[in-house]
Protein backbone atom coordinates (compact mmCIF):
# COMPACT_ATOMS: atom_id res chain seq x y z
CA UNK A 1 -39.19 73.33 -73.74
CA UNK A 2 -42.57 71.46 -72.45
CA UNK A 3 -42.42 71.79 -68.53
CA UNK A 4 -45.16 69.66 -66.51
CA UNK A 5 -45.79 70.24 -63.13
CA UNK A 6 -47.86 67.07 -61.13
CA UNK A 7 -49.35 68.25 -57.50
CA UNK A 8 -50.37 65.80 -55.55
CA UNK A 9 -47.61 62.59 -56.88
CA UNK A 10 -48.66 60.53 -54.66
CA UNK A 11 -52.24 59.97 -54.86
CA UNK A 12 -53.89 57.71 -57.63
CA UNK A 13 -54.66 60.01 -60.10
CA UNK A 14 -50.95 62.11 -59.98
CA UNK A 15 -49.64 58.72 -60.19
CA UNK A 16 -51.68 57.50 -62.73
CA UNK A 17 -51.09 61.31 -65.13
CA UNK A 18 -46.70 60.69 -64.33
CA UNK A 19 -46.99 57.13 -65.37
CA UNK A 20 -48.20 57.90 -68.71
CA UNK A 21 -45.82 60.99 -69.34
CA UNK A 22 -42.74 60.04 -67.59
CA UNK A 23 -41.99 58.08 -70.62
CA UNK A 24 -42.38 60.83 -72.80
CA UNK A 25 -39.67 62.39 -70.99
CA UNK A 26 -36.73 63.57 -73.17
CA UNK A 27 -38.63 63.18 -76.20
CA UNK A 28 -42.25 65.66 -76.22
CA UNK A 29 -41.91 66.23 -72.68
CA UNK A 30 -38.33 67.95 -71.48
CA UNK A 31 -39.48 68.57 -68.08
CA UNK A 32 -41.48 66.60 -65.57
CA UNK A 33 -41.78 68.05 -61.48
CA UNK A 34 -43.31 66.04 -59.47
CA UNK A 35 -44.44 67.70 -55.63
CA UNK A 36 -46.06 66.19 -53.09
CA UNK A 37 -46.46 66.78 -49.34
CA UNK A 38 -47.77 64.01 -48.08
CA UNK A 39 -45.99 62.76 -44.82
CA UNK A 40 -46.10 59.32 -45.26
CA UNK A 41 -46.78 59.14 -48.81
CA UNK A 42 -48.96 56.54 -50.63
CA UNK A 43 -51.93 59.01 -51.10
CA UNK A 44 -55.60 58.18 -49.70
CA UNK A 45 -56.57 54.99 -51.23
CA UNK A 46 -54.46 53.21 -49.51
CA UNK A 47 -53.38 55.23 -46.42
CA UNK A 48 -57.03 56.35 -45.65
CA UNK A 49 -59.66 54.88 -48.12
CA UNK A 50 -60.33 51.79 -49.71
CA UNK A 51 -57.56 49.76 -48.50
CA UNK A 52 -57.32 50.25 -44.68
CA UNK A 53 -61.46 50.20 -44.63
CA UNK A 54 -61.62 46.64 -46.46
CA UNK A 55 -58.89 45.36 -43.97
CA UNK A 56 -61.57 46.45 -40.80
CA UNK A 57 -64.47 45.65 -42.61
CA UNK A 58 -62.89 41.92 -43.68
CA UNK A 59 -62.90 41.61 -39.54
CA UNK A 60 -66.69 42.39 -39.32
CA UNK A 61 -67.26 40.48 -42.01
CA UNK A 62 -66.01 37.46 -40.23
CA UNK A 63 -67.31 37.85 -37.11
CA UNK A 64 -71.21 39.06 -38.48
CA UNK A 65 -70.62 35.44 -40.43
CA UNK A 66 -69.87 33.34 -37.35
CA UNK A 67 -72.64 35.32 -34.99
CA UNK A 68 -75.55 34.40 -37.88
CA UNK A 69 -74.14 30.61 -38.62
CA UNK A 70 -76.24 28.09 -36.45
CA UNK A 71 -74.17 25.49 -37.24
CA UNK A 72 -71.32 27.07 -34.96
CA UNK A 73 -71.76 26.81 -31.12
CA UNK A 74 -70.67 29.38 -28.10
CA UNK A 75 -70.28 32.93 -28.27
CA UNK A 76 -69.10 34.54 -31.41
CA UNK A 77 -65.58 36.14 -30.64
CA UNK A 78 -64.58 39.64 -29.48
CA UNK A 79 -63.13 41.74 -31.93
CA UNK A 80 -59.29 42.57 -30.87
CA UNK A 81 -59.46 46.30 -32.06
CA UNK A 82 -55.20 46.66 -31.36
CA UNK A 83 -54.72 43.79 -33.63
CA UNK A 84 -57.32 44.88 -35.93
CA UNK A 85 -55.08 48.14 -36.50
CA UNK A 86 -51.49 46.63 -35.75
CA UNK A 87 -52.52 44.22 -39.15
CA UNK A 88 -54.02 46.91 -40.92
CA UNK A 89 -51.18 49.35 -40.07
CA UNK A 90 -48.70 46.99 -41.23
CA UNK A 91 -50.19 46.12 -44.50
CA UNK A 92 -50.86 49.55 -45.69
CA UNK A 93 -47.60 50.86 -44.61
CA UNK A 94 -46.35 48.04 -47.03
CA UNK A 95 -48.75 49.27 -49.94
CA UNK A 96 -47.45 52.65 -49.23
CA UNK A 97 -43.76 51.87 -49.10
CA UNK A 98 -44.62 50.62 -52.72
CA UNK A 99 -46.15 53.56 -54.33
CA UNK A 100 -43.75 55.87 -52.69
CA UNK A 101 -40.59 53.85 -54.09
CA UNK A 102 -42.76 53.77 -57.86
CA UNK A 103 -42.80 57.53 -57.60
CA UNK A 104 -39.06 57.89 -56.54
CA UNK A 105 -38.13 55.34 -59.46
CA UNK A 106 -39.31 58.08 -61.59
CA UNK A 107 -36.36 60.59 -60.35
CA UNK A 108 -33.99 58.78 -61.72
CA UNK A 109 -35.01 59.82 -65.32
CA UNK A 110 -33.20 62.72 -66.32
CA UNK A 111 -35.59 65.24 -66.54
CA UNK A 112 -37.81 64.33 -63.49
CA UNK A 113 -37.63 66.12 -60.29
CA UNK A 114 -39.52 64.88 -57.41
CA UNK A 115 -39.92 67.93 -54.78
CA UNK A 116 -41.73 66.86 -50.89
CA UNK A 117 -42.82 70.26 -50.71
CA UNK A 118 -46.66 72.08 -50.57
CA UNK A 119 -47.02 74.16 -53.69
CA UNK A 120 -49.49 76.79 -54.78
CA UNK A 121 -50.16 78.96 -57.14
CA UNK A 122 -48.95 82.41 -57.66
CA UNK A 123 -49.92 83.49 -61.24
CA UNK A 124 -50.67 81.67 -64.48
CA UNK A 125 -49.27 77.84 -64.37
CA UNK A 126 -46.74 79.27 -61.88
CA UNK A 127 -46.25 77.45 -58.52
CA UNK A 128 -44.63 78.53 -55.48
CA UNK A 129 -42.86 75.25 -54.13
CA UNK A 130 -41.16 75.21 -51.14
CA UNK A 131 -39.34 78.75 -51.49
CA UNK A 132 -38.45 77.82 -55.67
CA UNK A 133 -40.82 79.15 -58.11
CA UNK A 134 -41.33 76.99 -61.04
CA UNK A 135 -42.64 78.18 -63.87
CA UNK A 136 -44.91 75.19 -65.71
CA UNK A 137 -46.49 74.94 -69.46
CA UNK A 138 -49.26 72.61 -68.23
CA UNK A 139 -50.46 72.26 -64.29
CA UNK A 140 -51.73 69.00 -63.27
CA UNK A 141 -53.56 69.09 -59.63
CA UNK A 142 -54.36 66.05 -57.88
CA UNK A 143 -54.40 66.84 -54.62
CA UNK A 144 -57.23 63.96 -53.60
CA UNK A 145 -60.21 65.08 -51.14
CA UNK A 146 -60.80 65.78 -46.92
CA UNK A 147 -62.87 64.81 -44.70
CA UNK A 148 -66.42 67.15 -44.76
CA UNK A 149 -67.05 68.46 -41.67
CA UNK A 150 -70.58 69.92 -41.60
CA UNK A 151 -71.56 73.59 -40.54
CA UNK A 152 -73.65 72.43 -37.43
CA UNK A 153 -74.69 74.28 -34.63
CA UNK A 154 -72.30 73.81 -31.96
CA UNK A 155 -69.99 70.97 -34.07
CA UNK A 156 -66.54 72.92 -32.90
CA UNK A 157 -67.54 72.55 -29.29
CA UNK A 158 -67.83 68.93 -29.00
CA UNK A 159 -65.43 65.70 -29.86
CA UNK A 160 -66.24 63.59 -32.79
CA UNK A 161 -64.78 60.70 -34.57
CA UNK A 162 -64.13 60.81 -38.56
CA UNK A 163 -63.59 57.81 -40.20
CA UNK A 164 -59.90 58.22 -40.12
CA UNK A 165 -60.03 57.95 -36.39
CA UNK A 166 -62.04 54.73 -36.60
CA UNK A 167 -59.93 52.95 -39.24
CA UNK A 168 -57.13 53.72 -36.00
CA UNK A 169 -59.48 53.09 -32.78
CA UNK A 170 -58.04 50.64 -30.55
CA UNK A 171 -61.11 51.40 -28.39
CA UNK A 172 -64.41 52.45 -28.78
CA UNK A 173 -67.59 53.83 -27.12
CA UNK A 174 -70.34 51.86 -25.84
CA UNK A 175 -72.74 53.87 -27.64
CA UNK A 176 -72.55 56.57 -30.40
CA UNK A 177 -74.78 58.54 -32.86
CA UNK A 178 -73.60 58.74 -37.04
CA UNK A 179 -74.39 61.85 -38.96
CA UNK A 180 -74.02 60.37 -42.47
CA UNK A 181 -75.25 57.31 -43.81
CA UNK A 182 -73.37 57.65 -47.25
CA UNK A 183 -70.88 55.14 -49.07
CA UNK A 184 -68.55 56.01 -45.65
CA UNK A 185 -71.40 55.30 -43.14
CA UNK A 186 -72.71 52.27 -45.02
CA UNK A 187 -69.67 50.33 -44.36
CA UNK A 188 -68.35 51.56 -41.19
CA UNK A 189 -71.75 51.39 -39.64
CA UNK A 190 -71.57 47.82 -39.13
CA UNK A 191 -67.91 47.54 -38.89
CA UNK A 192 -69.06 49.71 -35.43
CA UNK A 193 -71.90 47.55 -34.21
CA UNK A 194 -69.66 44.29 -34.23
CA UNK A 195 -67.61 45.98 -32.51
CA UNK A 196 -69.96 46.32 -29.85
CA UNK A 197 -70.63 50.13 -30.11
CA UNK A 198 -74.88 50.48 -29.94
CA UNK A 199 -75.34 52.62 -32.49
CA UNK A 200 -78.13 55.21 -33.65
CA UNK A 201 -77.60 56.91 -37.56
CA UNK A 202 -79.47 59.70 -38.77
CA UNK A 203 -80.36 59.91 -42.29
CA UNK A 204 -81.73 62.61 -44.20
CA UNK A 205 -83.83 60.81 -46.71
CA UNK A 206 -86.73 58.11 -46.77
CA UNK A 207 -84.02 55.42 -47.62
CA UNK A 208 -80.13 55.48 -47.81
CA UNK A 209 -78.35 54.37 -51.28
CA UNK A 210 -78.94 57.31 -53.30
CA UNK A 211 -77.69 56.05 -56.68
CA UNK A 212 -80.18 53.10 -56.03
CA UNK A 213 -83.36 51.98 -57.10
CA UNK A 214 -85.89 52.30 -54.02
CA UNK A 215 -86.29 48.67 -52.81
CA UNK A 216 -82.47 48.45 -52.76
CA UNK A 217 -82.37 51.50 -50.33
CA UNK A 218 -85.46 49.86 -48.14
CA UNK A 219 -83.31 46.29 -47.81
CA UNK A 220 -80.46 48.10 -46.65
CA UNK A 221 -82.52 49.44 -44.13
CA UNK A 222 -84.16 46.33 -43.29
CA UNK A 223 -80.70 44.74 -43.06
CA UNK A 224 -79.09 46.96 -40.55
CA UNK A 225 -82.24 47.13 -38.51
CA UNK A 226 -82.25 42.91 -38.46
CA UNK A 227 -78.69 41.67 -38.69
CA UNK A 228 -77.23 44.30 -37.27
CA UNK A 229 -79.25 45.56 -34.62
CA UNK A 230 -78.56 49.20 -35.68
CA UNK A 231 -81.65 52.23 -34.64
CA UNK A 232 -82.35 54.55 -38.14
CA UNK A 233 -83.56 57.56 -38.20
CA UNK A 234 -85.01 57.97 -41.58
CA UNK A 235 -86.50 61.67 -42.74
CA UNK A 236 -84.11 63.27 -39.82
CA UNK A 237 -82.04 66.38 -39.79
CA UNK A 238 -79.70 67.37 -37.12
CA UNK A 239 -80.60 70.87 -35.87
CA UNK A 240 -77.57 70.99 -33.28
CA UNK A 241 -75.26 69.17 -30.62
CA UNK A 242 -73.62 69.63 -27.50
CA UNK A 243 -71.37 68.32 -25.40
CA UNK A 244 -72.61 66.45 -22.30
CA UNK A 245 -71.04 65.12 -19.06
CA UNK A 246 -71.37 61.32 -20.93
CA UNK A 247 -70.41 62.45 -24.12
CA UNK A 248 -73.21 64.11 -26.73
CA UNK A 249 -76.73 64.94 -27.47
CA UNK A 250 -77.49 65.44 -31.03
CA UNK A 251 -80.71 67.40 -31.84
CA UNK A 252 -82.82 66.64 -34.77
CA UNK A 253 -86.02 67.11 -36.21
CA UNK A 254 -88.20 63.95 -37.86
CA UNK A 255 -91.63 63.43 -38.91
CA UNK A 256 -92.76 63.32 -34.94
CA UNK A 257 -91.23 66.20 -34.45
CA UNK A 258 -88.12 67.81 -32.33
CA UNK A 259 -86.35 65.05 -30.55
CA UNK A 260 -82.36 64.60 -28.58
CA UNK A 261 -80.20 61.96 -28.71
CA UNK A 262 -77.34 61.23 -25.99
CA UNK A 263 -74.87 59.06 -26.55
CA UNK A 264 -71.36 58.52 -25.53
CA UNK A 265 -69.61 59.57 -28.77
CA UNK A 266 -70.94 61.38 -32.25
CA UNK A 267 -69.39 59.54 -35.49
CA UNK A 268 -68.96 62.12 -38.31
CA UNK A 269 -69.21 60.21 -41.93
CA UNK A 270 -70.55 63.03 -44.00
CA UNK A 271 -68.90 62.42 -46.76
CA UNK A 272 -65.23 64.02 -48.37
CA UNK A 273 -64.77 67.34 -50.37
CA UNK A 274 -62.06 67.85 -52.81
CA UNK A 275 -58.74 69.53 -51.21
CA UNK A 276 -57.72 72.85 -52.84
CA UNK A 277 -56.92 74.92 -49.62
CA UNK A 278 -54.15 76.22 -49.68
CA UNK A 279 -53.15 75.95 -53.36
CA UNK A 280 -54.71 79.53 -54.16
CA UNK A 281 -56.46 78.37 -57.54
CA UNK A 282 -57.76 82.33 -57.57
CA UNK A 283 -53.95 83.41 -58.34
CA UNK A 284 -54.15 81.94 -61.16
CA UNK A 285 -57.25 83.07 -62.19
CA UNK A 286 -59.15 79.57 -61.63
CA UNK A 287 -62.48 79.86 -59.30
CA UNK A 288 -63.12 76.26 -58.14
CA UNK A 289 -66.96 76.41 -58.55
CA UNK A 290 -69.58 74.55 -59.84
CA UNK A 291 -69.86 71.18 -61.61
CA UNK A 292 -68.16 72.46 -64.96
CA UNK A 293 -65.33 74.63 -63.48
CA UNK A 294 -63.37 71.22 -64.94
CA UNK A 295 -64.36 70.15 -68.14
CA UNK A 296 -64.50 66.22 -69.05
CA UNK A 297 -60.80 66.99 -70.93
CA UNK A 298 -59.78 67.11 -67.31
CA UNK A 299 -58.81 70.75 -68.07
CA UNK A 300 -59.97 73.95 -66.12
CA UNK A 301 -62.48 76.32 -67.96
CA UNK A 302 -60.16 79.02 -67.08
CA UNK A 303 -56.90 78.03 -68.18
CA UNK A 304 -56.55 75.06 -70.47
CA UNK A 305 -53.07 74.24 -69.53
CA UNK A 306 -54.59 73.59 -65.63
CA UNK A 307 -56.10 69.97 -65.50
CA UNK A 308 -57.79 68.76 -62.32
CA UNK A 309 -58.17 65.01 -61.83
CA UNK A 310 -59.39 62.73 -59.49
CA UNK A 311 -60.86 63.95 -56.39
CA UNK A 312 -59.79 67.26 -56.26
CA UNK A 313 -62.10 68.31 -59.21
CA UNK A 314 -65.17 66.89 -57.34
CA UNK A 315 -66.78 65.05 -60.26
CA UNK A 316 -67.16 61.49 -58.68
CA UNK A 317 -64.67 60.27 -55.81
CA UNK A 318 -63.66 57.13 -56.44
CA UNK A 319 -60.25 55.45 -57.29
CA UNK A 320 -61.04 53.58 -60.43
CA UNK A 321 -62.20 57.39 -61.59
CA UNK A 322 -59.27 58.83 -60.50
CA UNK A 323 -57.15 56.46 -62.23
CA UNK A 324 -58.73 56.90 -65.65
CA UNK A 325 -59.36 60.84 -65.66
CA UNK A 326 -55.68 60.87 -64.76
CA UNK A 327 -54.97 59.12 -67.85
CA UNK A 328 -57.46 60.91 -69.83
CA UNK A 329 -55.32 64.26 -68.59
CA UNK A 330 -52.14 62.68 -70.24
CA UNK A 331 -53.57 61.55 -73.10
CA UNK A 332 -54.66 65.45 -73.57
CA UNK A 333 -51.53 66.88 -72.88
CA UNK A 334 -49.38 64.72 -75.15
CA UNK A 335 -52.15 65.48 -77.79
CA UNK A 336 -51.71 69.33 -77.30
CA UNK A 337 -48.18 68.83 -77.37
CA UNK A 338 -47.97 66.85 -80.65
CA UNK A 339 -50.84 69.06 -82.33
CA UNK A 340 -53.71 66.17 -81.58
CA UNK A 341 -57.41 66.36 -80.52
CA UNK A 342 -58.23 66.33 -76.60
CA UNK A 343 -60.58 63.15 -75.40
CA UNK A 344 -62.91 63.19 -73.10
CA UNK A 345 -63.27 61.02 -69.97
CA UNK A 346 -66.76 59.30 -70.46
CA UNK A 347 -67.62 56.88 -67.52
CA UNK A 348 -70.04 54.14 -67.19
CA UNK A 349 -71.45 54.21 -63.82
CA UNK A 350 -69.83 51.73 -61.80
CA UNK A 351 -69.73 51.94 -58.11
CA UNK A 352 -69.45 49.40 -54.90
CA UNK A 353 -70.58 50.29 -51.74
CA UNK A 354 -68.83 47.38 -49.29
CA UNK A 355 -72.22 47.06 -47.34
CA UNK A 356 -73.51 45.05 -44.52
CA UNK A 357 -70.16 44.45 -43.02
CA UNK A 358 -68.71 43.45 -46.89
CA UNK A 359 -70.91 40.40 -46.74
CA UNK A 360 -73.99 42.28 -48.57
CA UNK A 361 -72.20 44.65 -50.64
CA UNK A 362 -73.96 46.63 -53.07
CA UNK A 363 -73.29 47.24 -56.51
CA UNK A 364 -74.21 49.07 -59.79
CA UNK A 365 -72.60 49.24 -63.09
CA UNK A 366 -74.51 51.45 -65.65
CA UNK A 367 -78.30 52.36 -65.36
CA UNK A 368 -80.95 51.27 -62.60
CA UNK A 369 -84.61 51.47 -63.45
CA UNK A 370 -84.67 55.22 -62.66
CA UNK A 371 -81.96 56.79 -64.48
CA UNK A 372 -83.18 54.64 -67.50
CA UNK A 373 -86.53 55.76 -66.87
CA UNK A 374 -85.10 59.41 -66.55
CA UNK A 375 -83.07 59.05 -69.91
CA UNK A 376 -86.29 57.90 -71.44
CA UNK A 377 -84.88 54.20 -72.60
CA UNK A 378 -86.66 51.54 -74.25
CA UNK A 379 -85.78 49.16 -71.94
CA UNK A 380 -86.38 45.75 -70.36
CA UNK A 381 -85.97 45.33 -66.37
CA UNK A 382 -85.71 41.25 -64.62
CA UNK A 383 -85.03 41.29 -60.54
CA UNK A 384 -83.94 38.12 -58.95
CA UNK A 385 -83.62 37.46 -55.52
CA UNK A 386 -80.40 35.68 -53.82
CA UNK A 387 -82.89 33.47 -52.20
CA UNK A 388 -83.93 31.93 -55.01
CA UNK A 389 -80.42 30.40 -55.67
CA UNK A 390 -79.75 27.97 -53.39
CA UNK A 391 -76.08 28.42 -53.40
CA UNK A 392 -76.84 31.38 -51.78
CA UNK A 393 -78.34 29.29 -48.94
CA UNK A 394 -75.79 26.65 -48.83
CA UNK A 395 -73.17 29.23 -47.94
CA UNK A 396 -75.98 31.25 -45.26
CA UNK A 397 -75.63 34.47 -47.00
CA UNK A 398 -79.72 34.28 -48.32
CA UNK A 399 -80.18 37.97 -48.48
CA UNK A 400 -80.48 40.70 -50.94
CA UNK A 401 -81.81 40.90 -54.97
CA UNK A 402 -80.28 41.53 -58.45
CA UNK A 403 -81.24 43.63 -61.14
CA UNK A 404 -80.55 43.98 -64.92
CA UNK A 405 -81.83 46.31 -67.14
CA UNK A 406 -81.59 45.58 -70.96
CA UNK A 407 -82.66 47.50 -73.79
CA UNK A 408 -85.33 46.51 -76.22
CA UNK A 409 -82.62 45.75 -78.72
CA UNK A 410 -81.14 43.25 -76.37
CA UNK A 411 -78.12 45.23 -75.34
CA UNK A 412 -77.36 45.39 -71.63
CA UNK A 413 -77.96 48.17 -69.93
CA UNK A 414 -77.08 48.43 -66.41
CA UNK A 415 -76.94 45.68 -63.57
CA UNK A 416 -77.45 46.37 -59.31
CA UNK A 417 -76.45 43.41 -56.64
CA UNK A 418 -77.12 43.85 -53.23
CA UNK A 419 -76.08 40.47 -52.45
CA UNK A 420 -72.98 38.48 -51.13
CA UNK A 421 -70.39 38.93 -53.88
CA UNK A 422 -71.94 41.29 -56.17
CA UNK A 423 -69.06 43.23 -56.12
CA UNK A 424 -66.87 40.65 -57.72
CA UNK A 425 -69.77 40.37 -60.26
CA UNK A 426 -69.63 43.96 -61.32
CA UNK A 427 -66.29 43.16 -63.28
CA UNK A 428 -68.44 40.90 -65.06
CA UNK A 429 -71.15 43.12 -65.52
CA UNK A 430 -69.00 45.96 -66.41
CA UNK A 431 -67.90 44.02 -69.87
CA UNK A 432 -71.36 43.24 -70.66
CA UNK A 433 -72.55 47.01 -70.48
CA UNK A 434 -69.35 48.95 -71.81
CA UNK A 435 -69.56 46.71 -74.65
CA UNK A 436 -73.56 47.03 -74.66
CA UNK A 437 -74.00 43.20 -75.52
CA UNK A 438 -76.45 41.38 -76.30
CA UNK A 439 -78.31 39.20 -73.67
CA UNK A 440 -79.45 37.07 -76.02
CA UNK A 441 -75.97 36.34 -77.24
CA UNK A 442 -74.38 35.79 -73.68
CA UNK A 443 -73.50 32.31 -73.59
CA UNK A 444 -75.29 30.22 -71.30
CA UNK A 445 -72.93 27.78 -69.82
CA UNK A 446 -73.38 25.66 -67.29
CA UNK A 447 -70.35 24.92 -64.82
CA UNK A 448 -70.62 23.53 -61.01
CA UNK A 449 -72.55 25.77 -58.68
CA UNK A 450 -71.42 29.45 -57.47
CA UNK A 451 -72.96 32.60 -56.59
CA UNK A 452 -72.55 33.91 -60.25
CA UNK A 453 -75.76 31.77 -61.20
CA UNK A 454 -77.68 34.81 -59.82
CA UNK A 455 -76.61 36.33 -63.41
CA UNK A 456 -77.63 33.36 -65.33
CA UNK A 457 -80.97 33.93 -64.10
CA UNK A 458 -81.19 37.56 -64.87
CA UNK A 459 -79.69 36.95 -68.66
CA UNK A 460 -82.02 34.20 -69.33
CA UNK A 461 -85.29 36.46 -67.49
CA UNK A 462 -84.77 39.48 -69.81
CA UNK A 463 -84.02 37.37 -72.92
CA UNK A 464 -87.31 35.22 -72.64
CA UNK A 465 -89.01 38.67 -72.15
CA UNK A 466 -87.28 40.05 -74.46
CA UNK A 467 -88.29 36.89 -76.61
C-alpha cells in the first residue's frame, strides 16, 4: 500500500501536491493524510501575503494617484485605516473559507484523511500527529515560511511592527524607522507614508532591488525620495536599538559614520525564513542546511521519499513557485510509484515587486543585463522609458523605464518594467521568453493606444539592432 502524508494542506504548495494526487487515490495511491494546523486555514498567500497586501496597497495606490493629479482640487483624502482592514478582513476571510472547503472536499474520497493537528517527525517518513503515529511511504512538507526576525542588539527589548501587524493596523505612528527594504519593505513602505506615518528606511546596499539592473535600483530610490517623501539610508547597518520614552532609537553605522535615529515606532520587514520548527527534520535524519539540502526533484538529499516544496525548502518564496514545485513533487511521486523518471522544477525568473504604492511596480521575467552578462550571453539589450509613450502621460503615471534583452539569434531573453502596469505585462513577457521567441517574428500590430506600446517599442529597438 502507497501511504502519502501532506504537512502543511493548506498552504499553496500542499494544496497544489493533494490536487494532483488526490485523484490518484484508490488507484497508485491507497492512502492520502492530509495535516494541517493552521487556525484559520487558507495558508499565507492569502491570509498573510499577497492577497491582504494588494488589498492595502490598492488604497495607497488610490490615494498617491489623487495627491499627484493636478487636475483634481482640495486635499487628497485621509486614509480610513478600520475600513481599510474591515474590507480586507472580509475579503480574505472569503478567499480562505474557499481553500479550506477545497481541502475538506478532498475528505470525502475514500482514502483521504484530513487531520487539524501539528505533526513532526519521529523516525524515517514517520510523523507524530496529534497523539497517532502514522507511518508514511513518501513525506511531503509544506509548511510555508515566518516572519525573520533579525539577531540585533537589544531587538527583544523593544516593540516592533512586522508586516502582519501592519496589514491589521487600524492606527499608526506618526513616525517610524524600517529595517528592510526588500520585496516586503518596497511595498509597504509607501503603503506607510500615505498613511501619514514619516518614515526613515535603512538599507544595507548602494541601491535596493537586488535582482535588478542598477538604474532600476537608483529610480526606486529616486521615486520614494520624490513622490513619496520617504528619508533612505543607503550603505547603513543597524548596530543596535533601544527603547525610548517616545518609542525607539535605532543605531547604525553609514559612510559618515555612527549615527541614532528616534522615532515613534521601528517597522521590521526583513524578509521571511522557511518554517521547520518544530517538525524535528533531524529525527528523521534530514539536516535542513544549505541551498541543496532539497534537490530540484523537490526531494530531500537525505531521504528521497521526503519532498520539501514551496517555502519551506527556502529556494525562492513566492506563490507561483510554490504552486509549480508542488506539482513538480507529484509528478515525482506518481513517477516513483509507477516505475517513471523524476523531473526537475526548472524556473524562469519571474518576479513582481508591487512598488511605489502598486502604481510603479517592478518587474522581471528571465535575465537583466547582469545575469546575462554573468552567464556570458551573446546578447542584445534596448531600454525605453515610460515617458516616451505618451499614453503613459495621458493617464499621469510618466515614470519609470523598460528593458529587454534578446539574444543575438533573435530569441528573447529576459524583460524588466518599472513602470505603471508592468506587472500585467510580465504575463506577456513570460510567453515570449519561456518559449525563447523570436523578436523579429513578434507580430507588430497596431490596435488603439495602451500602456503595452512600451513593448512595441522595445521589440521593434532590438530587432532593428538586431537588423
Amino acid at each position: 500500500m502507497t501511504h502519502v502524508a501532506i504537512v502543511g494542506a493548506y498552504g499553496s504548495a500542499g494544496v497544489a501536491v493533494a490536487d494532483r494526487l488526490v485523484e490518484h487515490v484508490g488507484a497508485e495511491i491507497d492512502r492520502l493524510t492530509l495535516v494541517d494546523d493552521g487556525e484559520p486555514g487558507g495558508g499565507l498567500c492569502i491570509l498573510r501575503g499577497c492577497m491582504p497586501s494588494k488589498e492595502v496597497l490598492s488604497t495607497a495606490a488610490h490615494r498617491y494617484q489623487m495627491r499627484h493629479d493636478h487636475r483634481l482640487v482640495g486635499e487628497p483624502p485621509e486614509m480610513d485605516l478600520e475600513a481599510v482592514v474591515e474590507t480586507k478582513n472580509e475579503h480574505t476571510s472569503n478567499f480562505a473559507s474557499h481553500r479550506r472547503t477545497a481541502v475538506h472536499r478532498m475528505e470525502e474520497r475514500e482514502g483521504v484523511a484530513f487531520r487539524h493537528e501539528t505533526a513532526r517527525f519521529v523516525d524515517d517518513r514517520t510523523l507524530l500527529v496529534g497523539d497517532e503515529r502514522i507511518e508514511a511511504d513518501y513525506v511531503v512538507v509544506a509548511t510555508g515560511s515566518s516572519l525573520n526576525i533579525p539577531d540585533l542588539p537589544g531587538i527583544g527589548d523593544v516593540d516592533y511592527n512586522t508586516s502582519a501587524d501592519v496589514l491589521d493596523a487600524t492606527t499608526l505612528p506618526d513616525s517610524g524607522v524600517v529595517m528592510g527594504f526588500g520585496y516586503i519593505g518596497l511595498e509597504l513602505v509607501p503603503y506607510l507614508s500615505e498613511a501619514g506615518v514619516d518614515l526613515t528606511v535603512i538599507e544595507h546596499d548602494e541601491r535596493p532591488v537586488d535582482e535588478g539592473d542598477p538604474e532600476y535600483g537608483d529610480e526606486i530610490l529616486s521615486m520614494y525620495r520624490e513622490e513619496f517623501g520617504v528619508e533612505i539610508r543607503t550603505e547603513t547597518r543597524e548596530r543596535r536599538v533601544e527603547r525610548t520614552d517616545d518609542g525607539v532609537r535605532l543605531h547604525v553605522e553609514g559612510p559618515d559614520g555612527e549615527d541614532a535615529i528616534d522615532a515613534e515606532a521601528l517597522f521590521l520587514f526583513t524578509g521571511r525564513r522557511p518554517t521547520l520548527d518544530g517538525l524535528e527534520l533531524e529525527a528523521a535524519g534530514i539536516t535542513p542546511t544549505g541551498e541543496e539540502w532539497v534537490r530540484n526533484t523537490m526531494q530531500t538529499r537525505a531521504d528521497d521519499n521526503v519532498y520539501v516544496v514551496g517555502d519551506a525548502n527556502g529556494k525562492e518564496p513566492i506563490l507561483h513557485v510554490a504552486k509549480e514545485q508542488g506539482h513538480v513533487a507529484a509528478e515525482n511521486i506518481l513517477a516513483d510509484v509507477n516505475g517513471g523518471e523524476h523531473r526537475t522544477y526548472e524556473n524562469i525568473h519571474h518576479h513582481v515587486i508591487f512598488s511605489g504604492a502598486s502604481v510603479y511596480p517592478y518587474a522581471r521575467v528571465g535575465h537583466s543585463v547582469s545575469s546575462a552578462e554573468e552567464a556570458g550571453l551573446n546578447y542584445v539589450a534596448v531600454h525605453r522609458e515610460a515617458s516616451d509613450d505618451g499614453v503613459f502621460k495621458t493617464k499621469l503615471a510618466p515614470r519609470g523605464r523598460a528593458t529587454l534583452v534578446v539574444g543575438t539569434d533573435g530569441a528573447v531573453l529576459g524583460f524588466q518594467g518599472l513602470h505603471y502596469h508592468a506587472d500585467v505585462m510580465a504575463k506577456t513577457m513570460q510567453v515570449a521568453v519561456e518559449n525563447e521567441m523570436d523578436v523579429r517574428k513578434i507580430p507588430d500590430r497596431a490596435y488603439h493606444p495602451t500602456t503595452p506600446e512600451i513593448l512595441d517599442g522595445l521589440l521593434r529597438s532590438a530587432a532593428e539592432r538586431l537588423e
